[in-house]
Each structure stands twice: as structure tokens, then as C-alpha cells.
PDB file of N, CA and C in Angstrom:
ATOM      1  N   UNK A   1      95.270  93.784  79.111  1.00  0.00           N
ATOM      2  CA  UNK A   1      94.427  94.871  79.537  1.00  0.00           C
ATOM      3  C   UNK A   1      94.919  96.192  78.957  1.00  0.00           C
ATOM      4  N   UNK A   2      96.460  96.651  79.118  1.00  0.00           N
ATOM      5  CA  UNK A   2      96.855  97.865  78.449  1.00  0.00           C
ATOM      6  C   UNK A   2      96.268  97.797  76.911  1.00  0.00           C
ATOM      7  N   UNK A   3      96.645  96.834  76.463  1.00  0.00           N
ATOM      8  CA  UNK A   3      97.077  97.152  75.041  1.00  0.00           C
ATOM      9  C   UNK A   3      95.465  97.332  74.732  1.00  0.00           C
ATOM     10  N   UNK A   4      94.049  97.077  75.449  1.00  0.00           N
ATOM     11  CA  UNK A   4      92.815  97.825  74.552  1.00  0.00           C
ATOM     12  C   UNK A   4      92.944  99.162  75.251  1.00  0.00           C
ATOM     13  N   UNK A   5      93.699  99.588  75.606  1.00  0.00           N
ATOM     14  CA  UNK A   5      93.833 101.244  75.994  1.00  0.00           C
ATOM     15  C   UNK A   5      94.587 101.731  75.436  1.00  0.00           C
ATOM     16  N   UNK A   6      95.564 100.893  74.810  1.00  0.00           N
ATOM     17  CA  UNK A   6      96.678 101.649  74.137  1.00  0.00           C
ATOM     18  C   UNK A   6      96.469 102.816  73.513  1.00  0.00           C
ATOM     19  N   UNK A   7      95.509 102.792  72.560  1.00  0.00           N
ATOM     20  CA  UNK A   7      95.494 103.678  71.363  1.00  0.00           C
ATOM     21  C   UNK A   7      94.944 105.335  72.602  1.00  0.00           C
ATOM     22  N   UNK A   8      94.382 105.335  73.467  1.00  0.00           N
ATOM     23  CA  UNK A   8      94.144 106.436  74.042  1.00  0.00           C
ATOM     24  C   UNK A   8      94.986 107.215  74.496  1.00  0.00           C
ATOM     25  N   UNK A   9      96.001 106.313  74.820  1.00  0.00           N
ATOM     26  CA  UNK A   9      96.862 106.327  76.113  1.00  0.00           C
ATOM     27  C   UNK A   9      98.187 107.521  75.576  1.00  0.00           C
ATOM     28  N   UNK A  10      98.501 108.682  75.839  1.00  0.00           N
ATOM     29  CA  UNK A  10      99.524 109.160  75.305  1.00  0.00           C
ATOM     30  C   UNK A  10     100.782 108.208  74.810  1.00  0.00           C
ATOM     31  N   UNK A  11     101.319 108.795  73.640  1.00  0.00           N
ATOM     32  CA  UNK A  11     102.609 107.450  73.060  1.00  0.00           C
ATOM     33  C   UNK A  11     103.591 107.521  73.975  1.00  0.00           C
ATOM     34  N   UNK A  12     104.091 108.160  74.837  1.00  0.00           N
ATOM     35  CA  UNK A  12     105.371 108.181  75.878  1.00  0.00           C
ATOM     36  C   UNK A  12     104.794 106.978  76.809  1.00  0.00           C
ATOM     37  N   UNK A  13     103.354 106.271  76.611  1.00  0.00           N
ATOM     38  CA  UNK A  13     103.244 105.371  78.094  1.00  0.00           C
ATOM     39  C   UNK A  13     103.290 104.049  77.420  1.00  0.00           C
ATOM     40  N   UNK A  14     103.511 103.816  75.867  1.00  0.00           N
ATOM     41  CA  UNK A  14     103.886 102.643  74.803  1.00  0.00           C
ATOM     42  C   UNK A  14     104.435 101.461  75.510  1.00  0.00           C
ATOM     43  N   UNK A  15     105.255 101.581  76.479  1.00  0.00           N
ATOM     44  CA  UNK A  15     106.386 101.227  77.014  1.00  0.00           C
ATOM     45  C   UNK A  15     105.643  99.896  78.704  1.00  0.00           C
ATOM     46  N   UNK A  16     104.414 101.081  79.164  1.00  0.00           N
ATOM     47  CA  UNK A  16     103.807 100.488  80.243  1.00  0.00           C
ATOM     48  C   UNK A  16     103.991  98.713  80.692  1.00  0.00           C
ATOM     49  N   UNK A  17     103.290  98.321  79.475  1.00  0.00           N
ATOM     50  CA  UNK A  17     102.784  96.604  79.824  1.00  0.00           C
ATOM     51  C   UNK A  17     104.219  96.173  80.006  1.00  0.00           C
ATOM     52  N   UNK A  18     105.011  96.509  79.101  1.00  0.00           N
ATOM     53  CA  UNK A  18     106.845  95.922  79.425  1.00  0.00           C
ATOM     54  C   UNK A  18     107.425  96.378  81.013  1.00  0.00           C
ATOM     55  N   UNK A  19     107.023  97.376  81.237  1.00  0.00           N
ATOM     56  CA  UNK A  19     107.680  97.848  82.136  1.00  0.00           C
ATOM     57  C   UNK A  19     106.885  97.599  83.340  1.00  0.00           C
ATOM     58  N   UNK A  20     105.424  97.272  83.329  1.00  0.00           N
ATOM     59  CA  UNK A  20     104.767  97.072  84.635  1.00  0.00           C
ATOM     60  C   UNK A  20     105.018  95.302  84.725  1.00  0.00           C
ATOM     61  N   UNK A  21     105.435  94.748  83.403  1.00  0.00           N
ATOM     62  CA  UNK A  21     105.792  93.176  83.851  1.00  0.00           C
ATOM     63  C   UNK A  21     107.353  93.650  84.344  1.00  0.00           C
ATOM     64  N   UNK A  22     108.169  93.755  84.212  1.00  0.00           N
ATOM     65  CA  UNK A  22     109.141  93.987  84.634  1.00  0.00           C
ATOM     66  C   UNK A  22     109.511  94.035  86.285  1.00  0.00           C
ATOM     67  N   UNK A  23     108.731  95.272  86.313  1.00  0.00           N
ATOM     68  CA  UNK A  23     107.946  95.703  87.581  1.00  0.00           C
ATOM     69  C   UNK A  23     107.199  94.348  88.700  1.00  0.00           C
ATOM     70  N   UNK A  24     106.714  93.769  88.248  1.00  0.00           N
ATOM     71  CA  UNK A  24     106.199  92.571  89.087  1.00  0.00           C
ATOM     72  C   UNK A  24     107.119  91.642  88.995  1.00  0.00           C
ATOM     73  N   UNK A  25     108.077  91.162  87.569  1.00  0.00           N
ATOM     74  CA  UNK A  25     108.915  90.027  87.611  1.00  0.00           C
ATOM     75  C   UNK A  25     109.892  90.436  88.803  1.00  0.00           C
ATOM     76  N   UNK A  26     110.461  91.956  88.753  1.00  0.00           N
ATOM     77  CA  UNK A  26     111.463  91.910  89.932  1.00  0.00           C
ATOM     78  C   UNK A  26     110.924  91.972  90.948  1.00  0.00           C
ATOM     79  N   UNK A  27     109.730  92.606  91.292  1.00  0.00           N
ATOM     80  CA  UNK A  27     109.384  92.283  92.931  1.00  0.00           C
ATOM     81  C   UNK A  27     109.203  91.095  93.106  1.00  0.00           C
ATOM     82  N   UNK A  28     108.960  90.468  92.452  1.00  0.00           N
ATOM     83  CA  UNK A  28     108.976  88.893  93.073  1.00  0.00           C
ATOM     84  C   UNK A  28     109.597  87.872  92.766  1.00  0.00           C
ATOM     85  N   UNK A  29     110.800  88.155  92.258  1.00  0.00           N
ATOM     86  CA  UNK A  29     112.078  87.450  92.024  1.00  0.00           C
ATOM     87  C   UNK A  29     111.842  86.969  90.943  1.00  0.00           C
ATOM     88  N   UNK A  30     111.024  87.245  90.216  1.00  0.00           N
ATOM     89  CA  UNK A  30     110.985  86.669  88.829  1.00  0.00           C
ATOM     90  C   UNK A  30     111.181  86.906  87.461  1.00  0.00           C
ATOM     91  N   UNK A  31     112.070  87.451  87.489  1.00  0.00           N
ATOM     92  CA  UNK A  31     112.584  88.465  86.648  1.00  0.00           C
ATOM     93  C   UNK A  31     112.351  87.819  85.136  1.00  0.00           C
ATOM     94  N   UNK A  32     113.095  86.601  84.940  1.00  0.00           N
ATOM     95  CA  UNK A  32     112.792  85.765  83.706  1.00  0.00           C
ATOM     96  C   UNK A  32     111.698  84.795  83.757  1.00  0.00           C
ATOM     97  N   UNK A  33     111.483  85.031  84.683  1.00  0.00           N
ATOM     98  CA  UNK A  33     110.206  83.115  84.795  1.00  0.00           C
ATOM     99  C   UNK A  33     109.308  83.138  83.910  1.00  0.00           C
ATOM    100  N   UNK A  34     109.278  84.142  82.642  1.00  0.00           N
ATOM    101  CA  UNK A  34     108.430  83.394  81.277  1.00  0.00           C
ATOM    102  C   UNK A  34     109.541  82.847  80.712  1.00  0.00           C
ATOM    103  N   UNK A  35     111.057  82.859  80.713  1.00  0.00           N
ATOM    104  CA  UNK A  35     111.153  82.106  80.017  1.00  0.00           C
ATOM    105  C   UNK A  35     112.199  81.113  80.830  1.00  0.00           C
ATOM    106  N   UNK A  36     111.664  80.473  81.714  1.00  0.00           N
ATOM    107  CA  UNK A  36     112.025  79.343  82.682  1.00  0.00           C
ATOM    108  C   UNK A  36     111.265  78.165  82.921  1.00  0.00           C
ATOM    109  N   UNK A  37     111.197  77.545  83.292  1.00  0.00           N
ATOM    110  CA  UNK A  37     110.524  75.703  83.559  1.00  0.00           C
ATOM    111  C   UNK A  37     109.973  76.701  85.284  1.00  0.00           C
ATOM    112  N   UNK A  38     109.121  75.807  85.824  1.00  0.00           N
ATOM    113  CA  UNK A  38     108.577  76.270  87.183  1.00  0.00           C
ATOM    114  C   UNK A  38     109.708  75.675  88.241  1.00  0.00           C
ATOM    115  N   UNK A  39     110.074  74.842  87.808  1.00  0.00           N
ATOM    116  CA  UNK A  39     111.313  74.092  88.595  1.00  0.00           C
ATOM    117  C   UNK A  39     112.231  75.444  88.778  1.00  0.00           C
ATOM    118  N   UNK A  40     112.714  75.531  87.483  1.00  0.00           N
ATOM    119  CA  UNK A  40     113.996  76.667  87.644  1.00  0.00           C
ATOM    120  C   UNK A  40     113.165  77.615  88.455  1.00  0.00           C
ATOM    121  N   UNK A  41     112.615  78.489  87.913  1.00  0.00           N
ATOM    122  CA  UNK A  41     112.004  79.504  88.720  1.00  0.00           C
ATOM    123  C   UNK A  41     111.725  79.221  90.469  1.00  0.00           C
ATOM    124  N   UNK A  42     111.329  78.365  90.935  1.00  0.00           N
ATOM    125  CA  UNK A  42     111.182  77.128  92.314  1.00  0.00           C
ATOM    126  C   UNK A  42     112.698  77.673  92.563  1.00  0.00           C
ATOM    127  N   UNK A  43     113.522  77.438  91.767  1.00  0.00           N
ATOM    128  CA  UNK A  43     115.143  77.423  92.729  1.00  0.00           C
ATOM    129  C   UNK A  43     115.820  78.220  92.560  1.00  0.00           C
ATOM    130  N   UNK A  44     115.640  79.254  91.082  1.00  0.00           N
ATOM    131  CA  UNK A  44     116.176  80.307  91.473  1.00  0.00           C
ATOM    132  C   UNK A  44     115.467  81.863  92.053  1.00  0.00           C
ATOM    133  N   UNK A  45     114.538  81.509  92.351  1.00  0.00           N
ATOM    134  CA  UNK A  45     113.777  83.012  92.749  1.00  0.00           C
ATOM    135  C   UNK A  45     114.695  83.029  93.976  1.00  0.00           C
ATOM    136  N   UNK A  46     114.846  84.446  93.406  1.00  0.00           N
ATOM    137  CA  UNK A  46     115.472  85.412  94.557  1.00  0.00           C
ATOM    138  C   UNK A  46     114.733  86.515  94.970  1.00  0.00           C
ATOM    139  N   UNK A  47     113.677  86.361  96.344  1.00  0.00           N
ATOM    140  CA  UNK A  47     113.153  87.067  96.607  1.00  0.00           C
ATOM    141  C   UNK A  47     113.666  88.343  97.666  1.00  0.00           C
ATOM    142  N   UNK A  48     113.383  89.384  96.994  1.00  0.00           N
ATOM    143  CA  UNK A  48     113.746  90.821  98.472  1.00  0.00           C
ATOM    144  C   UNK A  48     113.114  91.842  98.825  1.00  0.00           C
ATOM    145  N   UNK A  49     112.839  92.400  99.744  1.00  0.00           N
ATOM    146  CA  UNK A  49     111.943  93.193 100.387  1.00  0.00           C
ATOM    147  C   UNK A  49     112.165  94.556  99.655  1.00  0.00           C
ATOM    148  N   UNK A  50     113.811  94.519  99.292  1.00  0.00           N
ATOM    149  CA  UNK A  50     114.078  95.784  98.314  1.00  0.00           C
ATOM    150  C   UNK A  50     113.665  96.001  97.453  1.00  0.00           C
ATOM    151  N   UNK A  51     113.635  94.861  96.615  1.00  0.00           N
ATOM    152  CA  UNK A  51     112.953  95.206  95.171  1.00  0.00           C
ATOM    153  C   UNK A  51     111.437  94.772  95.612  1.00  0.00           C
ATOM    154  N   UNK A  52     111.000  94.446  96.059  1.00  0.00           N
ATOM    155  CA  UNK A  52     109.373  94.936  96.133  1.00  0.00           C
ATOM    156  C   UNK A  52     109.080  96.095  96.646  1.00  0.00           C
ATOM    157  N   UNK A  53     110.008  97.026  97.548  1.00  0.00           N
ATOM    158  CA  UNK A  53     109.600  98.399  98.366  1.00  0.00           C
ATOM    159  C   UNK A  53     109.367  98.743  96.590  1.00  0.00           C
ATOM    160  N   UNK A  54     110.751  98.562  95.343  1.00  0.00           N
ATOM    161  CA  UNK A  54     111.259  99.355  94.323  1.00  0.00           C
ATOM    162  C   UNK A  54     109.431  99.174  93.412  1.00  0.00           C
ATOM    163  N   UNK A  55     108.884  98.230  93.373  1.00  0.00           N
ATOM    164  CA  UNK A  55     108.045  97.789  92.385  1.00  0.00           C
ATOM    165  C   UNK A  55     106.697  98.203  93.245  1.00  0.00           C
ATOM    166  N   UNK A  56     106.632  98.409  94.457  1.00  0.00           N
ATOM    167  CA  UNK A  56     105.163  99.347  95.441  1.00  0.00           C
ATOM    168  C   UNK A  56     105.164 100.660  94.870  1.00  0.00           C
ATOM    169  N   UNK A  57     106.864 101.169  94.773  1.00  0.00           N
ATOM    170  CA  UNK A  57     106.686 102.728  94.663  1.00  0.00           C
ATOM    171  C   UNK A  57     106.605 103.034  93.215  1.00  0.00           C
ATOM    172  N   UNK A  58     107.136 102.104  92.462  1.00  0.00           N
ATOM    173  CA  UNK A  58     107.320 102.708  90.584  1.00  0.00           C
ATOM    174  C   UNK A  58     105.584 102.317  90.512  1.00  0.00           C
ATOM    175  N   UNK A  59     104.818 101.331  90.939  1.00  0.00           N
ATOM    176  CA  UNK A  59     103.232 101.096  91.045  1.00  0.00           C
ATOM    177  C   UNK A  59     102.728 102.572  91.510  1.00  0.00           C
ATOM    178  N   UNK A  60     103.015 102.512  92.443  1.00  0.00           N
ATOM    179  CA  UNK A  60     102.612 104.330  93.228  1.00  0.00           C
ATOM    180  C   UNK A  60     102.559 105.268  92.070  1.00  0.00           C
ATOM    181  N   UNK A  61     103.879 105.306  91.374  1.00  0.00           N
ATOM    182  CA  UNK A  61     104.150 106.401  90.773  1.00  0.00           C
ATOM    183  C   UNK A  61     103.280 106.215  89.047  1.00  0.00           C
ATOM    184  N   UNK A  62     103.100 104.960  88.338  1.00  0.00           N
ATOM    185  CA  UNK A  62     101.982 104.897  87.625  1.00  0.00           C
ATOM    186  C   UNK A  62     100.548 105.490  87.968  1.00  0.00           C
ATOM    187  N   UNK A  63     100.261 104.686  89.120  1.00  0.00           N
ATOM    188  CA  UNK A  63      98.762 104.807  88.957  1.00  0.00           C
ATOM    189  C   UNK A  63      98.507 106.437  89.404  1.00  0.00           C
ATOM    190  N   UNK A  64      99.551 106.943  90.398  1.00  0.00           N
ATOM    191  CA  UNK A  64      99.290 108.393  90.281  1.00  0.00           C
ATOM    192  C   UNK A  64      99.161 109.646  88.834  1.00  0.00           C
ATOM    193  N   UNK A  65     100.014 109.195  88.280  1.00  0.00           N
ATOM    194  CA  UNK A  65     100.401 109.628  86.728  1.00  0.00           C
ATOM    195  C   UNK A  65      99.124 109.342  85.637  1.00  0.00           C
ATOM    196  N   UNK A  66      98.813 108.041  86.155  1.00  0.00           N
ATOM    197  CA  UNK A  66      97.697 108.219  85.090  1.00  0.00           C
ATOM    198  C   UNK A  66      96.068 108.494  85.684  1.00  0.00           C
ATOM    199  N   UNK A  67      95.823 108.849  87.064  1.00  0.00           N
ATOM    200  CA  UNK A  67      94.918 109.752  87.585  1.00  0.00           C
ATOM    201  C   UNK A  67      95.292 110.753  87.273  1.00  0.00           C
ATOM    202  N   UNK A  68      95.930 111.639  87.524  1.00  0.00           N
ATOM    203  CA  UNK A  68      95.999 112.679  87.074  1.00  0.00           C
ATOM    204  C   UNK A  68      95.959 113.063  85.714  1.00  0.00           C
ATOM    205  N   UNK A  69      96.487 112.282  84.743  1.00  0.00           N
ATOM    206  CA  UNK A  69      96.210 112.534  83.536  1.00  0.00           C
ATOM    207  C   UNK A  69      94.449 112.238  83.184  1.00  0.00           C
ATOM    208  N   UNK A  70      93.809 111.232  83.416  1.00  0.00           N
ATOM    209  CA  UNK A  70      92.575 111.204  83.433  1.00  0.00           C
ATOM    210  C   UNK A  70      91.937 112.179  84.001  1.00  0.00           C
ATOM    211  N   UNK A  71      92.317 113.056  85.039  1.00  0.00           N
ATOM    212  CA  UNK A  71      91.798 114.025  85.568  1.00  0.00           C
ATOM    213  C   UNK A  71      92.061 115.658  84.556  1.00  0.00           C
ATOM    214  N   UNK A  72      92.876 115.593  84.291  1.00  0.00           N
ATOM    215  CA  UNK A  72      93.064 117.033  83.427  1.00  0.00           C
ATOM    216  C   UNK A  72      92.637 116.594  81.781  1.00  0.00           C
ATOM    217  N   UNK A  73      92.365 117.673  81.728  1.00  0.00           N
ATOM    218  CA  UNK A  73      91.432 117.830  80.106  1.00  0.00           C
ATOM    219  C   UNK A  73      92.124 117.967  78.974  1.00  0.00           C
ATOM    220  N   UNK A  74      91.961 117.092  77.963  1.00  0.00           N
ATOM    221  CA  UNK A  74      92.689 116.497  77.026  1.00  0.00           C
ATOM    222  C   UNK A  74      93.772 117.899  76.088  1.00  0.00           C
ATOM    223  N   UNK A  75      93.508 119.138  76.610  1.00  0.00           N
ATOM    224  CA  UNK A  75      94.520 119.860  75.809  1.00  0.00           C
ATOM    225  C   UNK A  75      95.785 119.878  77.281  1.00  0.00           C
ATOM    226  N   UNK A  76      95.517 119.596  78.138  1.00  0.00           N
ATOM    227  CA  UNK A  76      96.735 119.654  79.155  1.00  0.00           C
ATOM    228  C   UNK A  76      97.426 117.751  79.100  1.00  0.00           C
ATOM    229  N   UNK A  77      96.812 117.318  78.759  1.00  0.00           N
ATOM    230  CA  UNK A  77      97.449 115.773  78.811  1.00  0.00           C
ATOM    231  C   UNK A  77      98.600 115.830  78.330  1.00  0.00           C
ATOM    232  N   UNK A  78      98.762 115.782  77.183  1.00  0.00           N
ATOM    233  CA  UNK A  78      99.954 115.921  76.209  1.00  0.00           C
ATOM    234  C   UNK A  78     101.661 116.040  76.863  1.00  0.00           C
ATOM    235  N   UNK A  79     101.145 117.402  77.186  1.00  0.00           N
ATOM    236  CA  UNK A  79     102.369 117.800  77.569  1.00  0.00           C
ATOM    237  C   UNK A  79     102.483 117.469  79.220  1.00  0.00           C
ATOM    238  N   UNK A  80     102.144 117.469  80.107  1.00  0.00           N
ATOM    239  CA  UNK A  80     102.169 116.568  81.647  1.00  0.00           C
ATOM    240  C   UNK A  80     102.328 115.040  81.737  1.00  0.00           C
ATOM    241  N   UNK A  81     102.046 114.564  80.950  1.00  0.00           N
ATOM    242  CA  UNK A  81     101.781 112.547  80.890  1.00  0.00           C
ATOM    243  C   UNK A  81     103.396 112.005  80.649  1.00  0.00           C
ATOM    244  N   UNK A  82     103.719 112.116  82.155  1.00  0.00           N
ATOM    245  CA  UNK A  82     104.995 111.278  81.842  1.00  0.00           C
ATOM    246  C   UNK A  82     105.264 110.276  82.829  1.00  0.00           C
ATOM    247  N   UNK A  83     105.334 109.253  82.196  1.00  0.00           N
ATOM    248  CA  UNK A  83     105.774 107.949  82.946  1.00  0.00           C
ATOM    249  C   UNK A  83     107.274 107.222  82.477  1.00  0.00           C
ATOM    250  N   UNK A  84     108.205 107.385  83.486  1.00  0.00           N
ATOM    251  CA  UNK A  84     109.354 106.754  82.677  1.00  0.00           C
ATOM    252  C   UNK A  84     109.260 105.073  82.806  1.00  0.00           C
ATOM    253  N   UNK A  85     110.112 104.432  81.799  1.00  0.00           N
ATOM    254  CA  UNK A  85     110.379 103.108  81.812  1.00  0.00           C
ATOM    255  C   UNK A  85     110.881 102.711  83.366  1.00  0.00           C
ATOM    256  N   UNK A  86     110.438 101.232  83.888  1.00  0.00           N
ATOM    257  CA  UNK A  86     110.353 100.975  85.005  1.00  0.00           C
ATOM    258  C   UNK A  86     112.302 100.879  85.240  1.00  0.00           C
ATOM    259  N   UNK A  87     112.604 100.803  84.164  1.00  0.00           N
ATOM    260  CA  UNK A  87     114.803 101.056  84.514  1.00  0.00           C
ATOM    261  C   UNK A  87     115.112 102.079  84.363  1.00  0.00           C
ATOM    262  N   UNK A  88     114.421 102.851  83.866  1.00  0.00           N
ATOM    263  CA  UNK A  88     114.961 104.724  84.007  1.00  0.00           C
ATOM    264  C   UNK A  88     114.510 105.274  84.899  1.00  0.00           C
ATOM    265  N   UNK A  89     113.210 105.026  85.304  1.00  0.00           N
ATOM    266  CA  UNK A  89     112.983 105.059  86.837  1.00  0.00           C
ATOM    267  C   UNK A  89     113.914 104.846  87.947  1.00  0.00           C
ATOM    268  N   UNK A  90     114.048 103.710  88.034  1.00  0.00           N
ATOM    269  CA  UNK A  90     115.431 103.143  88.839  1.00  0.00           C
ATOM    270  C   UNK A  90     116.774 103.705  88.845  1.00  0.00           C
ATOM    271  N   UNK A  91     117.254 104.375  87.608  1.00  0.00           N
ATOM    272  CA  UNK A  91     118.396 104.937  87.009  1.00  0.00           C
ATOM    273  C   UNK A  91     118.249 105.994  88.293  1.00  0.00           C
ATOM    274  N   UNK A  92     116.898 106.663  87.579  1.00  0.00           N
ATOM    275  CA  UNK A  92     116.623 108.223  88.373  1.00  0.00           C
ATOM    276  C   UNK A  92     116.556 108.509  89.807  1.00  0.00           C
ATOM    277  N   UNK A  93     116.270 107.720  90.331  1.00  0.00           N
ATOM    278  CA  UNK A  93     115.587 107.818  91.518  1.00  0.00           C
ATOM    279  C   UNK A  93     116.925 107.333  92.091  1.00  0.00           C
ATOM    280  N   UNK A  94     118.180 106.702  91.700  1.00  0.00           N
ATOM    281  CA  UNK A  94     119.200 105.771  92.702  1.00  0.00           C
ATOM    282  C   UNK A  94     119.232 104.790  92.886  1.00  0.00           C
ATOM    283  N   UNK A  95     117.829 104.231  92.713  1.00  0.00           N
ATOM    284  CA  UNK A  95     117.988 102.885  93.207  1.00  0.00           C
ATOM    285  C   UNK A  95     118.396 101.959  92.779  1.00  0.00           C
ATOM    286  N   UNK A  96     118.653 101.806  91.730  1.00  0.00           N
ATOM    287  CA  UNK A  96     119.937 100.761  91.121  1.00  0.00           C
ATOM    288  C   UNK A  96     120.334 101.410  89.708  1.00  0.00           C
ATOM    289  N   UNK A  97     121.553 101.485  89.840  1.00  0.00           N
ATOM    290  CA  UNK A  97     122.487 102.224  88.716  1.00  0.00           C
ATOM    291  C   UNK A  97     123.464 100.545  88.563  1.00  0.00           C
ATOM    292  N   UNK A  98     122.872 100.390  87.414  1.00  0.00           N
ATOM    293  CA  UNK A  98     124.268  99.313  86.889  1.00  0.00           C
ATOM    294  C   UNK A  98     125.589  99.736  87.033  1.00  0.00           C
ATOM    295  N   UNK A  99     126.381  99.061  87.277  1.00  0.00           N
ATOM    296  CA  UNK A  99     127.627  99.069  87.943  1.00  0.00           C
ATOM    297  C   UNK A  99     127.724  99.579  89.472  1.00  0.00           C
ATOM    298  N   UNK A 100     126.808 100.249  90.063  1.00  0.00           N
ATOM    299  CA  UNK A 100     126.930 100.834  91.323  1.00  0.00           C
ATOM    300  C   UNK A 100     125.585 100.047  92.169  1.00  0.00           C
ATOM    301  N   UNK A 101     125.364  99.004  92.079  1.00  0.00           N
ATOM    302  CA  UNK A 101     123.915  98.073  92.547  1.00  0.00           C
ATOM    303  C   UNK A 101     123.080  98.573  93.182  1.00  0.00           C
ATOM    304  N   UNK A 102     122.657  98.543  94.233  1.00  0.00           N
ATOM    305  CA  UNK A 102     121.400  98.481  94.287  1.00  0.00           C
ATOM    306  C   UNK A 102     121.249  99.453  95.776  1.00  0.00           C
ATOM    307  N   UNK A 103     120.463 100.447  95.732  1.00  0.00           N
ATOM    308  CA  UNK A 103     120.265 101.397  96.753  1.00  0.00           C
ATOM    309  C   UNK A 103     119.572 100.036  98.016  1.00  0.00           C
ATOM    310  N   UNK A 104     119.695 100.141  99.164  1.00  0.00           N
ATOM    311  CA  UNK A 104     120.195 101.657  99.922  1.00  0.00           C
ATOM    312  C   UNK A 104     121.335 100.984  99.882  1.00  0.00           C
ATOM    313  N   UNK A 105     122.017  99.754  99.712  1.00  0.00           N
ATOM    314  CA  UNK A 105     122.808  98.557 100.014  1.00  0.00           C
ATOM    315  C   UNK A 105     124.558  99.604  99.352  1.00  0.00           C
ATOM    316  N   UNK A 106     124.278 100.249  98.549  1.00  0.00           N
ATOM    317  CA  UNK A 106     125.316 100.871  97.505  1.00  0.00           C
ATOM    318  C   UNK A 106     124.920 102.222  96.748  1.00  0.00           C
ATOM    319  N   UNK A 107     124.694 103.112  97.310  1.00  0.00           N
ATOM    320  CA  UNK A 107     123.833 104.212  97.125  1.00  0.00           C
ATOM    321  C   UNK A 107     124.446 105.276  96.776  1.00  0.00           C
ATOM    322  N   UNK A 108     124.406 105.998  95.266  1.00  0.00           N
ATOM    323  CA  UNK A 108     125.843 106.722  95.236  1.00  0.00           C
ATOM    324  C   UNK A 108     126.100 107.860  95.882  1.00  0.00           C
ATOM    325  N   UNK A 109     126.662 108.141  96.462  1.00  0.00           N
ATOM    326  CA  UNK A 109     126.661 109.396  97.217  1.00  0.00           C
ATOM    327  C   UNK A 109     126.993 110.434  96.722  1.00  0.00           C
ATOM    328  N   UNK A 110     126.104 111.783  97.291  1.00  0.00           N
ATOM    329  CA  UNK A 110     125.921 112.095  96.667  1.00  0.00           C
ATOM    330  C   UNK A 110     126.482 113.333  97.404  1.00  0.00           C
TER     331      UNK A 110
END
């Protein structure tokens, strides 16, 4: 579905379809399950309420981003249209910093 929008779509949101699968593989424990058997995936999904709150709100924070960009007129797009990658998101926000895991569980203080 992205990619026949792509070409409209400001180049900083290139990144979307990777990052909104991402986005669904971790909310629902499926982080690799394209490249797993259904079996594996069956035994290792690790499902958590955390990382789906993480993949409701980075969803939130797309579809808001790109209403609003659809809403303002193509000489203001440009420079407002920012969507970060669904792990720089995470970086930003706290909620999971590699090496320091996973908010609220390990949350760096701040």
C-alpha cells in the first residue's frame, strides 16, 4: 500500500513500510516471523502488553503526522513532515535504549 504513495510522500517518510512492519512484528511478538517456519514463530512469540502500548503510540504518532501533513499546503509540508524510524522513536522517547532495556521496566533516569 505505501510504496503506490511513495513517490508523493515526503523522502524523510522512505523508511515508513520498514518501520510500520517493525512496528506490528514487535507488538505482537513477531519480530522475525518472515523469516521463521509458523512452528518457530508458535513457540517463540513473545508476547507483551509493553511493546504493544510501544507500537499503539508510534501508530498514534504516524497517522497524526501524516494528517497533518495532508492537511497543510504543499509549500509548508516540506519542512514540518517528520516521522522518525520506528527505533529512533524508541531511542527518543526512552522506551528502549539498547543496553539500558526496555522502559518503564529500566527507564533511564533522568
Amino acid at each position: 500500500m505505501l510504496e503506490e504513495e511513495e513517490s508523493g510522500m515526503p523522502k524523510g517518510w522512505r523508511h515508513l513500510q520498514r518501520s510500520l512492519g517493525a512496528t506490528l512484528g514487535e507488538s505482537a511478538g513477531l519480530g522475525f516471523a518472515d523469516r521463521m517456519s509458523v512452528e518457530d514463530c508458535v513457540e517463540l512469540a513473545d508476547f507483551g502488553a509493553t511493546w504493544l502500548a510501544f507500537g499503539v503510540d508510534y501508530l498514534d504518532l504516524v497517522v497524526f503526522q501524516v494528517g497533518r501533513w495532508r492537511e497543510e499546503s504543499p509549500s509548508q509540508r516540506a519542512g514540518r513532515a517528520r516521522i522518525p524510524t520506528f527505533d529512533e522513536w524508541l531511542q527518543r522517547s526512552g522506551r528502549y535504549v539498547p543496553g539500558l532495556g526496555v522502559w518503564p521496566e529500566r527507564a533511564p533516569r533522568r
